[in-house]
PDB file of N, CA and C in Angstrom:
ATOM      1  N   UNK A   1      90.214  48.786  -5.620  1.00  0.00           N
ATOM      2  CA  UNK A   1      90.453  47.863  -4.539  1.00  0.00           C
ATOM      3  C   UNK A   1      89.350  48.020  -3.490  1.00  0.00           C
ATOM      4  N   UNK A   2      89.235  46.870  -3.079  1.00  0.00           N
ATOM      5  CA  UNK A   2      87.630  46.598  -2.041  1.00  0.00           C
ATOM      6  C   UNK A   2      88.398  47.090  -0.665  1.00  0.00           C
ATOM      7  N   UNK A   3      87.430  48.181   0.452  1.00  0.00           N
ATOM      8  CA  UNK A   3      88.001  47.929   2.027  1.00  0.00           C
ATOM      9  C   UNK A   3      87.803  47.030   2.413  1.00  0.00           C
ATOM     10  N   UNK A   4      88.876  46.731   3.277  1.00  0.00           N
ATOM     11  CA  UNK A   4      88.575  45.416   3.959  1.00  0.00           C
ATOM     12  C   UNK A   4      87.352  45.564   5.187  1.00  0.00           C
ATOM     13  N   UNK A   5      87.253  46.594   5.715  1.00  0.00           N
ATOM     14  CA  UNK A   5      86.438  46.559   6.815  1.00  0.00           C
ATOM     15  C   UNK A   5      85.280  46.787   6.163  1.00  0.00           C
ATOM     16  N   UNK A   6      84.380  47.622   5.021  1.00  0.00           N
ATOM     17  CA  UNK A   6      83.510  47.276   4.313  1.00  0.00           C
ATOM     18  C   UNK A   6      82.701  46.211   4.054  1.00  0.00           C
ATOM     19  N   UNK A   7      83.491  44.911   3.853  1.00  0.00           N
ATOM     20  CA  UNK A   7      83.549  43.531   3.923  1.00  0.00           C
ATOM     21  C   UNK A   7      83.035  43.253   5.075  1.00  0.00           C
ATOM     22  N   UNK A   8      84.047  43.404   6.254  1.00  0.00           N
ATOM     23  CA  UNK A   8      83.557  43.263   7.336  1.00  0.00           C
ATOM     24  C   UNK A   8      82.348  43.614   8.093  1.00  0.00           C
ATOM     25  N   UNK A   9      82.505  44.600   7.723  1.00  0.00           N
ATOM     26  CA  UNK A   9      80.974  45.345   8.555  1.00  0.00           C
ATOM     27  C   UNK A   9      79.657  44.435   7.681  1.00  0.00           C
ATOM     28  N   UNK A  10      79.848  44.444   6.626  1.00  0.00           N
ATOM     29  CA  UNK A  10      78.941  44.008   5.953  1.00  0.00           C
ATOM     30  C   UNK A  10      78.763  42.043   6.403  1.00  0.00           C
ATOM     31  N   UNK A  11      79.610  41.628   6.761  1.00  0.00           N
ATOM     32  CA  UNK A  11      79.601  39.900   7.352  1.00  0.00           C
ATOM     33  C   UNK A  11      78.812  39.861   8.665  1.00  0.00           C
ATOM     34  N   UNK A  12      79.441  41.136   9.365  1.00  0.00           N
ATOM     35  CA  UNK A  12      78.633  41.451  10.898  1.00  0.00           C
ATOM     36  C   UNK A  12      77.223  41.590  10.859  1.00  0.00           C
ATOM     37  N   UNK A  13      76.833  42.331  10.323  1.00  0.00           N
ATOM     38  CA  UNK A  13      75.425  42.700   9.836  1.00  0.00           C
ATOM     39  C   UNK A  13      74.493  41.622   9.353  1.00  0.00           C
ATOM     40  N   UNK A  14      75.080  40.687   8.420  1.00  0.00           N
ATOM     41  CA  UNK A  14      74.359  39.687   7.988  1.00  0.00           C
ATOM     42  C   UNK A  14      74.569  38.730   9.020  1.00  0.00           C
ATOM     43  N   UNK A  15      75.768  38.265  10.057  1.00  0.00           N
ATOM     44  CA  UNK A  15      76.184  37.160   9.927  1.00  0.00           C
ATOM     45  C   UNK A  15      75.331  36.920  11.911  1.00  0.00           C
ATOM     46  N   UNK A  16      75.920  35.796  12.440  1.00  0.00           N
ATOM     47  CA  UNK A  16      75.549  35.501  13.664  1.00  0.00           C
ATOM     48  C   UNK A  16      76.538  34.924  14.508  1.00  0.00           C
ATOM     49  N   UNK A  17      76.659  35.642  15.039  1.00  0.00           N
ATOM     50  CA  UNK A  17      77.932  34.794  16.053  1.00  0.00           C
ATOM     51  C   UNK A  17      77.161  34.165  17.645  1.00  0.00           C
ATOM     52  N   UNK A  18      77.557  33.068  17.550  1.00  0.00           N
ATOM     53  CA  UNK A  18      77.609  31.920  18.994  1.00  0.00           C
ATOM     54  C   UNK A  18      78.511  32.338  19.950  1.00  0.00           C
ATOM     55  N   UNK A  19      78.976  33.049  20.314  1.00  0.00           N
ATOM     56  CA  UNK A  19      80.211  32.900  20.888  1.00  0.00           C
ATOM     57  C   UNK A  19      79.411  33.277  22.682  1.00  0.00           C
ATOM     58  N   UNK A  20      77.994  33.797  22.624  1.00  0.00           N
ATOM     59  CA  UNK A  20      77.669  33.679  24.101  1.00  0.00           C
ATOM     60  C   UNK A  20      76.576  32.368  24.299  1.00  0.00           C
ATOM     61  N   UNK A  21      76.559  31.256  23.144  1.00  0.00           N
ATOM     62  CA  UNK A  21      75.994  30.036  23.827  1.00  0.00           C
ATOM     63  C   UNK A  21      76.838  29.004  24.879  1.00  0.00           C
ATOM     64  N   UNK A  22      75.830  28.482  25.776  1.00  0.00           N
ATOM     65  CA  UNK A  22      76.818  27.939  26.333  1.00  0.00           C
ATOM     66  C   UNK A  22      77.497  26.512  25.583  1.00  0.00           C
ATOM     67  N   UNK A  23      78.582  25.981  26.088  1.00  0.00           N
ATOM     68  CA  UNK A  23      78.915  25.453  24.905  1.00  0.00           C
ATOM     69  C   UNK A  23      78.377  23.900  24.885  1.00  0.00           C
ATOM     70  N   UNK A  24      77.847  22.906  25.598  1.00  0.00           N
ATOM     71  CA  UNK A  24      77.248  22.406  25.559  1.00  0.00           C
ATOM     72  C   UNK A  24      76.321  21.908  24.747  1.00  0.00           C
ATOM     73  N   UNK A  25      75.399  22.953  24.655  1.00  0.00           N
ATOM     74  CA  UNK A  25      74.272  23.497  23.273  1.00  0.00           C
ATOM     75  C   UNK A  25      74.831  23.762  21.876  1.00  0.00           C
ATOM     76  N   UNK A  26      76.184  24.886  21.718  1.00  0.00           N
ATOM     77  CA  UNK A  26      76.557  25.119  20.871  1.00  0.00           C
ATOM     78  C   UNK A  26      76.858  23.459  20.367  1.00  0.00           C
ATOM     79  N   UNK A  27      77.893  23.152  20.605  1.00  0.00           N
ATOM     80  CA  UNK A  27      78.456  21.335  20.067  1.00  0.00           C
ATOM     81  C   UNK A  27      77.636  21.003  19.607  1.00  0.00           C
ATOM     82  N   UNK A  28      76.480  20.800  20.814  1.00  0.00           N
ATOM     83  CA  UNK A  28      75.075  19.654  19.968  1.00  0.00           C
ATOM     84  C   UNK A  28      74.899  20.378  18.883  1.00  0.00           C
ATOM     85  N   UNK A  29      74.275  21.887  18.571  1.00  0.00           N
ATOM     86  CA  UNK A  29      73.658  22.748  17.637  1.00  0.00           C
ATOM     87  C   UNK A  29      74.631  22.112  16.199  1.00  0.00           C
ATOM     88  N   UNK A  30      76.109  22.191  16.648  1.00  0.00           N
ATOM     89  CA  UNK A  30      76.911  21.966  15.562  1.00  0.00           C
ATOM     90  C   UNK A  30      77.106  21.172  15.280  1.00  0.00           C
ATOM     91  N   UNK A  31      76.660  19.791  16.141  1.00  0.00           N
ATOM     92  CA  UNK A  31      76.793  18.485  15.163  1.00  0.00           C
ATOM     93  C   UNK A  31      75.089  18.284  14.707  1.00  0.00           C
ATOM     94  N   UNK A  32      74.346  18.567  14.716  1.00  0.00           N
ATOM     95  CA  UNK A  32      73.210  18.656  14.321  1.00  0.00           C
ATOM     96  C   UNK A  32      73.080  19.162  13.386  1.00  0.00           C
ATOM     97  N   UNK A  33      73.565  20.399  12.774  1.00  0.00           N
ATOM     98  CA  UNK A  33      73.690  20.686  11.880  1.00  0.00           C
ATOM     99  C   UNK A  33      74.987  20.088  10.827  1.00  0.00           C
ATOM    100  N   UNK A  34      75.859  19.735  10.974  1.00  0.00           N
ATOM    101  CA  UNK A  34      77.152  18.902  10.505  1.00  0.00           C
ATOM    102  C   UNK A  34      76.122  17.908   9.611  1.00  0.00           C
ATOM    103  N   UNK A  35      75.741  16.817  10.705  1.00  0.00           N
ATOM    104  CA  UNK A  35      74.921  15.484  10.662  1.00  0.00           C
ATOM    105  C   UNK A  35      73.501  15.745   9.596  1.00  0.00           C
ATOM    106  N   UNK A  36      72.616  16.585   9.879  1.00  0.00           N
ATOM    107  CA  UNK A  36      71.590  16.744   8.960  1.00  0.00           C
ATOM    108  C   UNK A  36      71.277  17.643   7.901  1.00  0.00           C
ATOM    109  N   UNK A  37      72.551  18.615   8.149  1.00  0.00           N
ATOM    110  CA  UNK A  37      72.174  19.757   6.903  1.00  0.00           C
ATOM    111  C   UNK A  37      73.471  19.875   6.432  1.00  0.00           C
ATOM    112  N   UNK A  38      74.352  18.535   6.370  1.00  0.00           N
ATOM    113  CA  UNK A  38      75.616  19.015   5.795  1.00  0.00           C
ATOM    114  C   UNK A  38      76.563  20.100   6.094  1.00  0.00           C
ATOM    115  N   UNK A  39      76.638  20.753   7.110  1.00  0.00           N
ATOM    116  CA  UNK A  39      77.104  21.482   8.014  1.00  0.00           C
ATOM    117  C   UNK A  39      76.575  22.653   7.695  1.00  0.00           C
ATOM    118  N   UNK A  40      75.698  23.054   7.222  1.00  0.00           N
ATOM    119  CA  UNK A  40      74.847  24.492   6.565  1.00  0.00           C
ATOM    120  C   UNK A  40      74.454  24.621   7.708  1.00  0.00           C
ATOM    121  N   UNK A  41      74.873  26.217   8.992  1.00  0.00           N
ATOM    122  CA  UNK A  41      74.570  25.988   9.869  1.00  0.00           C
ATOM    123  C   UNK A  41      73.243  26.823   9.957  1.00  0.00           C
ATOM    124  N   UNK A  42      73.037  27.746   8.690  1.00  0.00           N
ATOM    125  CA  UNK A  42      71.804  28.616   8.425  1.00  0.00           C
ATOM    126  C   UNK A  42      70.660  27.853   8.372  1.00  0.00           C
ATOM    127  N   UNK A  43      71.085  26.216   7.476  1.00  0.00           N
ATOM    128  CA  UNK A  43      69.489  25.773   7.292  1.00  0.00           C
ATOM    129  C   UNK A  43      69.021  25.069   8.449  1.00  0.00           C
ATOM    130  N   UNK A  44      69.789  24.937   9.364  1.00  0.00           N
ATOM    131  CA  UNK A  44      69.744  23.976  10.606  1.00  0.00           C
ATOM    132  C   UNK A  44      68.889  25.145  11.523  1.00  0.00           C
ATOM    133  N   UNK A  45      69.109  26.101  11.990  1.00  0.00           N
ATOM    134  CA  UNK A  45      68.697  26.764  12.237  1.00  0.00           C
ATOM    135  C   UNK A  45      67.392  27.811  11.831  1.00  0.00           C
ATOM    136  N   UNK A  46      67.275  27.547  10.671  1.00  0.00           N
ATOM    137  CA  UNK A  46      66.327  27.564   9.775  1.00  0.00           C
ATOM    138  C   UNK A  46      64.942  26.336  10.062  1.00  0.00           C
ATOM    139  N   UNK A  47      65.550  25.449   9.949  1.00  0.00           N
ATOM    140  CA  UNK A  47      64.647  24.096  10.119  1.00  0.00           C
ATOM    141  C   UNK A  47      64.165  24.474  12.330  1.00  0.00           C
ATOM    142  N   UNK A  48      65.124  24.677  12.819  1.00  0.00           N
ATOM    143  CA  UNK A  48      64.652  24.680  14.561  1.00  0.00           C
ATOM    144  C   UNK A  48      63.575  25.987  14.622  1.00  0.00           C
ATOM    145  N   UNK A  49      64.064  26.763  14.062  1.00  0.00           N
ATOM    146  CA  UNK A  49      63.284  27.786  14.260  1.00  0.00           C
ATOM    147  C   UNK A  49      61.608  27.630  13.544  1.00  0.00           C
ATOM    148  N   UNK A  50      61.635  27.014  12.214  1.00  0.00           N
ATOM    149  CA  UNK A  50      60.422  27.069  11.606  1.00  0.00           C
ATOM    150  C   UNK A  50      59.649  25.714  12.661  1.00  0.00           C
ATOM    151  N   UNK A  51      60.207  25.016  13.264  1.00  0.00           N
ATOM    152  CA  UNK A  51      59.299  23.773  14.176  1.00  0.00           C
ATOM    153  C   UNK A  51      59.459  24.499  15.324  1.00  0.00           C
ATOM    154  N   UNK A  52      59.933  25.325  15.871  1.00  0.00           N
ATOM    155  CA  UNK A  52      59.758  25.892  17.182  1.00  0.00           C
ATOM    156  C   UNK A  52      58.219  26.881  17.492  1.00  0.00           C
ATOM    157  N   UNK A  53      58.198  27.806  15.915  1.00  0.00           N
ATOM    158  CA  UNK A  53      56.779  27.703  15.788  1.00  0.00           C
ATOM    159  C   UNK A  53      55.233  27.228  15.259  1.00  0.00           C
ATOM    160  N   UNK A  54      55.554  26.027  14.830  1.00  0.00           N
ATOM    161  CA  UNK A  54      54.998  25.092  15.119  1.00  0.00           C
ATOM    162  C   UNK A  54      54.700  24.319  16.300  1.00  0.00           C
ATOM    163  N   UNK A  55      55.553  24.110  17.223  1.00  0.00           N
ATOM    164  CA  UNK A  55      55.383  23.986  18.524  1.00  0.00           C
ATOM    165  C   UNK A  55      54.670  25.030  19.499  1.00  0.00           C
ATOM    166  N   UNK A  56      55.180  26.537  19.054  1.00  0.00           N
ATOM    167  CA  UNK A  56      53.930  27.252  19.831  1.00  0.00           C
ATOM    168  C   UNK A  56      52.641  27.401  19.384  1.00  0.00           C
ATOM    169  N   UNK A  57      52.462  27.495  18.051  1.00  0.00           N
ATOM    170  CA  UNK A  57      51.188  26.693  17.882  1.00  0.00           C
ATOM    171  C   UNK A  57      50.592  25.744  18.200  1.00  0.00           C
ATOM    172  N   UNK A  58      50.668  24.866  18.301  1.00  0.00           N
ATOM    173  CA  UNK A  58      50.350  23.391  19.042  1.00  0.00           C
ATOM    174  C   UNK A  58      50.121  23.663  20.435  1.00  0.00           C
ATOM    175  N   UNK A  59      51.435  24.514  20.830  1.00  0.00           N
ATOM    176  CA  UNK A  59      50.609  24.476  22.265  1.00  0.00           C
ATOM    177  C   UNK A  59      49.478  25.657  22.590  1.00  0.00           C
ATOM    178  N   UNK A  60      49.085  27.016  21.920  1.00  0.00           N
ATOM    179  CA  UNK A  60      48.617  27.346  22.037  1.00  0.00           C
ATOM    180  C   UNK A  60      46.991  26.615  21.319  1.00  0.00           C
ATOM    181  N   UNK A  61      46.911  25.735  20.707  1.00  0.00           N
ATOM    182  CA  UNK A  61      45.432  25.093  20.436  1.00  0.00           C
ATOM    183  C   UNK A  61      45.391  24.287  21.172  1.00  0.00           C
ATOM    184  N   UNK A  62      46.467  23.593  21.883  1.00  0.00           N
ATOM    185  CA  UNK A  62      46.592  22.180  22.958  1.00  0.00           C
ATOM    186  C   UNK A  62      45.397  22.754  24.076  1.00  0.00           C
ATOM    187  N   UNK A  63      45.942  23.551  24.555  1.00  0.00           N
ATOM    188  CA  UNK A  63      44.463  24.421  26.032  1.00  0.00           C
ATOM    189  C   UNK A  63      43.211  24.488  25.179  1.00  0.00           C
ATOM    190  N   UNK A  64      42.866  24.926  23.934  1.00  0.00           N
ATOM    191  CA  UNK A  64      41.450  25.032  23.818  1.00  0.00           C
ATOM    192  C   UNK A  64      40.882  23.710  23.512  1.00  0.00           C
ATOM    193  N   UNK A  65      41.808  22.821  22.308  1.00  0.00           N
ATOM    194  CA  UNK A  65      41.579  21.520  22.648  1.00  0.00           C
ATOM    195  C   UNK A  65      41.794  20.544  23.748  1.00  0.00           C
ATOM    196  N   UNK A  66      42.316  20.973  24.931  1.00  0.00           N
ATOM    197  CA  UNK A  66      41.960  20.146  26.477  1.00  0.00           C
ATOM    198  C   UNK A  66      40.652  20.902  26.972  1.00  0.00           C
ATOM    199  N   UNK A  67      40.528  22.107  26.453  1.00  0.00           N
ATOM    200  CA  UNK A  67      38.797  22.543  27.630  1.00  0.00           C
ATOM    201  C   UNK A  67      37.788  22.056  26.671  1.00  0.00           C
ATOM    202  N   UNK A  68      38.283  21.687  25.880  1.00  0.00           N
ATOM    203  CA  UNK A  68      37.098  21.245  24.571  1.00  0.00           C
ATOM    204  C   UNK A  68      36.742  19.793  25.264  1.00  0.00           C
ATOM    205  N   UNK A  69      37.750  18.999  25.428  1.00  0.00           N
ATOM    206  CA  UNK A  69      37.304  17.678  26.150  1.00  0.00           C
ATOM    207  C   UNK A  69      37.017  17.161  26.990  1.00  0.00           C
ATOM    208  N   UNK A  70      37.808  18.586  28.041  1.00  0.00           N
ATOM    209  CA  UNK A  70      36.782  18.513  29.256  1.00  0.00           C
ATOM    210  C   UNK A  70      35.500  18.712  29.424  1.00  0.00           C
ATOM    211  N   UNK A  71      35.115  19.971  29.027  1.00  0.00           N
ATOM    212  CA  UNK A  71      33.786  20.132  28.846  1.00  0.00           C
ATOM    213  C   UNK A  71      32.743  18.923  28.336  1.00  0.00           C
ATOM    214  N   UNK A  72      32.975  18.419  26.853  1.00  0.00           N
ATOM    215  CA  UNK A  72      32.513  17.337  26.079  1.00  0.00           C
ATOM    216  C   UNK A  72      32.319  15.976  27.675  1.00  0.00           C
ATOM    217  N   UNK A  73      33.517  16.022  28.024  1.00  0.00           N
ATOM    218  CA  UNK A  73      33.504  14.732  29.712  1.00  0.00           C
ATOM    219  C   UNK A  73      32.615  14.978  30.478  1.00  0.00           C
ATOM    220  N   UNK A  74      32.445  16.558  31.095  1.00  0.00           N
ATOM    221  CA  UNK A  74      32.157  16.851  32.147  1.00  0.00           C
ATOM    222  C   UNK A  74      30.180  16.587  32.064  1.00  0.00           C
ATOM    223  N   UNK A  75      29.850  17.237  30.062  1.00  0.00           N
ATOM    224  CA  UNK A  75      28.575  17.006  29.620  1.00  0.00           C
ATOM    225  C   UNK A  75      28.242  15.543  29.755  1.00  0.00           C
ATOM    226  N   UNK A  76      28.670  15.021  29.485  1.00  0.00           N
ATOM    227  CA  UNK A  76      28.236  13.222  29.481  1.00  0.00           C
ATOM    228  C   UNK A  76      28.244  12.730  30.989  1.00  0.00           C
ATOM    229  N   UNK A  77      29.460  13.430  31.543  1.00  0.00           N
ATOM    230  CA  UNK A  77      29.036  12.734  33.400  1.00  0.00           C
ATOM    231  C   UNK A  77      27.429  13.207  33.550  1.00  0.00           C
ATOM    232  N   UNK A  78      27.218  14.284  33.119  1.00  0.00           N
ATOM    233  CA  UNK A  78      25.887  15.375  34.221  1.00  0.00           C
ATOM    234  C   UNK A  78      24.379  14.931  33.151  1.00  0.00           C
ATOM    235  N   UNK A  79      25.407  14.119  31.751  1.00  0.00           N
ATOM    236  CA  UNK A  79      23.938  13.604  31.268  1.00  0.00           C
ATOM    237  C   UNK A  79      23.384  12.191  31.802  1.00  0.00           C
ATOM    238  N   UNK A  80      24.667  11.838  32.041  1.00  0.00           N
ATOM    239  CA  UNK A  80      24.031  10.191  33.022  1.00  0.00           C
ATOM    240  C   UNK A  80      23.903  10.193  33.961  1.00  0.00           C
ATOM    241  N   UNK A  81      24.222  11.489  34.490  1.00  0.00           N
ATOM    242  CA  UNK A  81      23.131  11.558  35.764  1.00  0.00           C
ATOM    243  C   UNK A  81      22.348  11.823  36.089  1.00  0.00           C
ATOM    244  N   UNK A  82      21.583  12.654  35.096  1.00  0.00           N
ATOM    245  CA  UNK A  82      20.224  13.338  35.239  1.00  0.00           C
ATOM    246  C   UNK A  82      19.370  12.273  34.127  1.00  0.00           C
ATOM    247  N   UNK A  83      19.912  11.332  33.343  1.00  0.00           N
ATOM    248  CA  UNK A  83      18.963  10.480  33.217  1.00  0.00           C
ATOM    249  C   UNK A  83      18.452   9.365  33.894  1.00  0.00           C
ATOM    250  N   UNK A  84      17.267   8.602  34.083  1.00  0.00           N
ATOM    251  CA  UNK A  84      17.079   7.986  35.102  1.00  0.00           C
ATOM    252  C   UNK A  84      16.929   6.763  34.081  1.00  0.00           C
ATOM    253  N   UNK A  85      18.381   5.606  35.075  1.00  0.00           N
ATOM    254  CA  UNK A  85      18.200   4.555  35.167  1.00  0.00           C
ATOM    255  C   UNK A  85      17.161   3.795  34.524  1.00  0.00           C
ATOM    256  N   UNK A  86      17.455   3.022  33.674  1.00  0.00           N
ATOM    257  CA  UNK A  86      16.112   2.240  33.081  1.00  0.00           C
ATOM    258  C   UNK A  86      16.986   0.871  32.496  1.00  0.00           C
ATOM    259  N   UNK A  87      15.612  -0.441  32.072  1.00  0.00           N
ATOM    260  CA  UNK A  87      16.316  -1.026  31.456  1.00  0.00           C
ATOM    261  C   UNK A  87      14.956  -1.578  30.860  1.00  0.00           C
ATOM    262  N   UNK A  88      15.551  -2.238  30.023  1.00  0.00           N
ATOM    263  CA  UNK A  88      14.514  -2.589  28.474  1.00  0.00           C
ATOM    264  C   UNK A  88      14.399  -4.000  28.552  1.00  0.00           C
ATOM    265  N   UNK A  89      13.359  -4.259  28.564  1.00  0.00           N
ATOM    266  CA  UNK A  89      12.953  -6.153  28.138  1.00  0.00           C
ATOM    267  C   UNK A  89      12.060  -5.957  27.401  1.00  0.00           C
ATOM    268  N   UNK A  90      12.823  -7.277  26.455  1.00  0.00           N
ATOM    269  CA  UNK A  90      12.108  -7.705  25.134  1.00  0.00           C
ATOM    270  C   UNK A  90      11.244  -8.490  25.195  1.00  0.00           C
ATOM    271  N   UNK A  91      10.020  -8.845  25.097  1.00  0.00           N
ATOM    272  CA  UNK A  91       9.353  -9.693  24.429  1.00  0.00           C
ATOM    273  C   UNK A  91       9.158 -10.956  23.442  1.00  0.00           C
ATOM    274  N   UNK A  92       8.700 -11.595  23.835  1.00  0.00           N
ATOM    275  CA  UNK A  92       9.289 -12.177  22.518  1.00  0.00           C
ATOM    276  C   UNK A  92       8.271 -12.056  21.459  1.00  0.00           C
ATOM    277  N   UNK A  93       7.222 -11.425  21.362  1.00  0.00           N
ATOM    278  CA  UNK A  93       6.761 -10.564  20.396  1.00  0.00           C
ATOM    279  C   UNK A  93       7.503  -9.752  19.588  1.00  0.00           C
ATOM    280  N   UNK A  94       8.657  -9.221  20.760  1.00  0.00           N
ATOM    281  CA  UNK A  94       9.401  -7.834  19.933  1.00  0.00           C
ATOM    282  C   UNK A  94       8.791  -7.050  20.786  1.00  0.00           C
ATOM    283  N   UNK A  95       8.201  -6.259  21.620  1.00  0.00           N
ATOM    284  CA  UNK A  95       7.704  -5.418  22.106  1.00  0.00           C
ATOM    285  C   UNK A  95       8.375  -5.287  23.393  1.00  0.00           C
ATOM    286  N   UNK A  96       9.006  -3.772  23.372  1.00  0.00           N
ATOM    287  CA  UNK A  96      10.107  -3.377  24.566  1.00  0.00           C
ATOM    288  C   UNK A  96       9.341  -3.452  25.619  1.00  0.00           C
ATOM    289  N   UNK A  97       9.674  -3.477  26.954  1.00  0.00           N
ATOM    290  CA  UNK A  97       8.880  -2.737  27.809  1.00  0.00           C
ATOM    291  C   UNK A  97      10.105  -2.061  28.938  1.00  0.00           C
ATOM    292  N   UNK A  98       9.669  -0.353  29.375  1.00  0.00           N
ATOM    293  CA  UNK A  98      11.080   0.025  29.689  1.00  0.00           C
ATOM    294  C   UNK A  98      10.553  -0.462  30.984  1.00  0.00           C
ATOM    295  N   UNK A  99      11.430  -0.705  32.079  1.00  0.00           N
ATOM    296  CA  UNK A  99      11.203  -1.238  33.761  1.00  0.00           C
ATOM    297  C   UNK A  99      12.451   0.111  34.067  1.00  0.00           C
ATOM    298  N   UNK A 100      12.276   0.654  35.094  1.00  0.00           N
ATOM    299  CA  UNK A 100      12.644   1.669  36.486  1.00  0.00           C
ATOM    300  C   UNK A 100      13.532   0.181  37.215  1.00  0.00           C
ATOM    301  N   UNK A 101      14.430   1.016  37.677  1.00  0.00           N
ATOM    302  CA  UNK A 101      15.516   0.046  38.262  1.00  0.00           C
ATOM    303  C   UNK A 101      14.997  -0.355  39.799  1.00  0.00           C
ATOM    304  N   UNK A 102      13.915  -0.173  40.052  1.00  0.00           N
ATOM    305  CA  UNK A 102      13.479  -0.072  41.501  1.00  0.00           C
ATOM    306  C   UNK A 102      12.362  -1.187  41.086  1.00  0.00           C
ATOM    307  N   UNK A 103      11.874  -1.070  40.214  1.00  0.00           N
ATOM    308  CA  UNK A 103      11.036  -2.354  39.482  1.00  0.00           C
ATOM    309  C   UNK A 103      11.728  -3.838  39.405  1.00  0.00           C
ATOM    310  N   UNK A 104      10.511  -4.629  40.026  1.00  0.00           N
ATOM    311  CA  UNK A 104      11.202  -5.939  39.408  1.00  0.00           C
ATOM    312  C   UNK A 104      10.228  -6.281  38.636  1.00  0.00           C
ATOM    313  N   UNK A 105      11.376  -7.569  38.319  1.00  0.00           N
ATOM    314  CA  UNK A 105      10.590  -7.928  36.979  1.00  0.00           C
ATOM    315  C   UNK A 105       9.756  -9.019  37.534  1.00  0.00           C
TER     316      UNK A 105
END
């Protein structure tokens, strides 16, 4: 004959108890899982947890990809500004000629 508390100890160990969520969360958690995993409340939890880190991933590349584009912005403001103004007339040969914006034509 099996102990019963054997059993027990052994459910505790594996198992997870809710009983300090607030309950609010818990409900949603449990119809969320009800609704998409057939009430399997392991794979539901399974599924939040494996996109939760995915989400800290994301946000930890989100900052290097925002200084990445800042930078890339900040290069293109400081290149049109340190280039000087020009503009191009054609010919009707075809032959450019560049003119200085202080130039008339």
């Amino acid at each position: 004959m099996v102990d019963g508390n054997i059993i027990l100890n052994k459910v505790k160990s594996i198992g997870l108890v809710m009983s300090r969520v607030p309950e609010p969360a818990r409900s949603e958690f449990l119809k969320f899982a009800e609704e998409e995993f057939a009430d399997d409340r392991g794979m539901a939890l399974n599924h939040l947890w494996f996109n939760y880190k995915l989400w800290i991933q994301f946000l930890a590349s989100f900052d290097m990809k925002l200084n990445k584009l800042i930078d890339l912005l900040e290069n293109n403001v400081q290149e049109s500004q340190t280039q000087e103004p020009s503009k191009k007339v054609r010919m009707l040969s075809g032959r450019e000629i560049k003119l200085n914006r202080e130039e008339k034509i």
